[in-house]
Protein backbone atom coordinates (compact mmCIF):
# COMPACT_ATOMS: atom_id res chain seq x y z
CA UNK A 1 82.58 96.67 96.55
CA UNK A 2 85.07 93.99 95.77
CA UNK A 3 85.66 90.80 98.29
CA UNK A 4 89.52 90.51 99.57
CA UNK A 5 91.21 86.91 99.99
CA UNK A 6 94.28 87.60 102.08
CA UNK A 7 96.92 84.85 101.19
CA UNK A 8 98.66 82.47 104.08
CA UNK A 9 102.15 84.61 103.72
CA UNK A 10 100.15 88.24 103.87
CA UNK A 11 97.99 86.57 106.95
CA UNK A 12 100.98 85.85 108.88
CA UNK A 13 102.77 89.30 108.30
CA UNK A 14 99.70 91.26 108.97
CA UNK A 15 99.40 89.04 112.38
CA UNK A 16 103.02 90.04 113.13
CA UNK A 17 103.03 93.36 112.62
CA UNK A 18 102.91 96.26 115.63
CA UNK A 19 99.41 96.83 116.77
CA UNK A 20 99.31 100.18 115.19
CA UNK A 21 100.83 99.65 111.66
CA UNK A 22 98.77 96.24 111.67
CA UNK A 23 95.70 98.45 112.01
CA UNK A 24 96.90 100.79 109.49
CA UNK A 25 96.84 98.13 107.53
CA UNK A 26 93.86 96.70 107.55
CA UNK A 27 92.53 100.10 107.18
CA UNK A 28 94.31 100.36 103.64
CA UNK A 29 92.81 96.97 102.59
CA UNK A 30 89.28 97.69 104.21
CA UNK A 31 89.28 100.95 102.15
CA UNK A 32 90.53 99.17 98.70
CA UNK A 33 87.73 96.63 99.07
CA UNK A 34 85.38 99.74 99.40
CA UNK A 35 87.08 101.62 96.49
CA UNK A 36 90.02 100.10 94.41
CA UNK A 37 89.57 103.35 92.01
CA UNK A 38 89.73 105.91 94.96
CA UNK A 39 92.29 108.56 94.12
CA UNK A 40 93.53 108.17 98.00
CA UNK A 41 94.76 105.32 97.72
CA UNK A 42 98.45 105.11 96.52
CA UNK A 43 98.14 102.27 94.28
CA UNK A 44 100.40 101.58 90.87
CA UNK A 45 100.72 98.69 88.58
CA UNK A 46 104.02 96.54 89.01
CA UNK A 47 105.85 96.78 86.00
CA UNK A 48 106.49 92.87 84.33
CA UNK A 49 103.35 91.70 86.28
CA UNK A 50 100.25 91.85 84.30
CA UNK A 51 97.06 92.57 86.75
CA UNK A 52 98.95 93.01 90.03
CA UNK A 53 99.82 96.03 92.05
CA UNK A 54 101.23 97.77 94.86
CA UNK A 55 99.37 99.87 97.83
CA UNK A 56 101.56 101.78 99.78
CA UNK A 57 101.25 102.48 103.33
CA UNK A 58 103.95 103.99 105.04
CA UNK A 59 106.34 101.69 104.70
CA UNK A 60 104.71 99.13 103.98
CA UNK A 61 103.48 97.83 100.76
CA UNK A 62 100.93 95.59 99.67
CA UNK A 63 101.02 93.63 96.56
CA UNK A 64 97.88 92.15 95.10
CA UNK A 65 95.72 91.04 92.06
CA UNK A 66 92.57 92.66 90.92
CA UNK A 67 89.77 90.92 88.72
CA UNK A 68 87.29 93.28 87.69
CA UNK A 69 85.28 91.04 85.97
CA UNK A 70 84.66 89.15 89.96
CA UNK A 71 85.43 91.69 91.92
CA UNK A 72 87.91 90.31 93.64
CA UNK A 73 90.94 91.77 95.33
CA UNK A 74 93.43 88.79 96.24
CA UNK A 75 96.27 90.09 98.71
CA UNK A 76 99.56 88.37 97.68
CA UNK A 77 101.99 89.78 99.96
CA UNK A 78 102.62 92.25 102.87
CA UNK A 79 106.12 93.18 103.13
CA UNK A 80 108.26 96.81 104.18
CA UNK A 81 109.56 98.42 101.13
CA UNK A 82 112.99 97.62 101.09
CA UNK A 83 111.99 94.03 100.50
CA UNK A 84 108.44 94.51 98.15
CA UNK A 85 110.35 94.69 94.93
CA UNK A 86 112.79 91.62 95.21
């Protein structure tokens, strides 16, 4: 089980999103904390940015930095998908 640290930017998207994609959400992140490696979970590595990643859900994606070596899961950024990539 790794520990998540949300970032200010991801807190205040998450906050701001509709009640039932902010649950979906939180879901997604609950469940990476649980199991980074899970299969599931529609995660790939962000090409030019060594140790981060993306997590989709719906249209949403996640972006975030894993240390295995800690455990830690730090989420950088919440943002739809048109935007994630810019």
């Amino acid at each position: 089980m790794y520990d998540i640290i949300i970032s200010k930017e991801a807190q205040k998207k998450l906050k701001n999103l509709a009640k039932n994609e902010r649950f979906r959400v939180a879901e997604k992140i609950a469940w990476l904390g649980r199991d980074p490696d899970d299969v599931k979970l529609d995660i790939k590595p962000l090409e030019g940015e060594k140790g981060y990643f993306r997590l989709r859900v719906g249209d949403w994606r996640i972006i975030f930095l894993r240390d295995d070596v800690i455990e830690l899961i730090s989420i950088e950024k919440i943002k739809a998908r048109g935007d994630a990539y810019k």
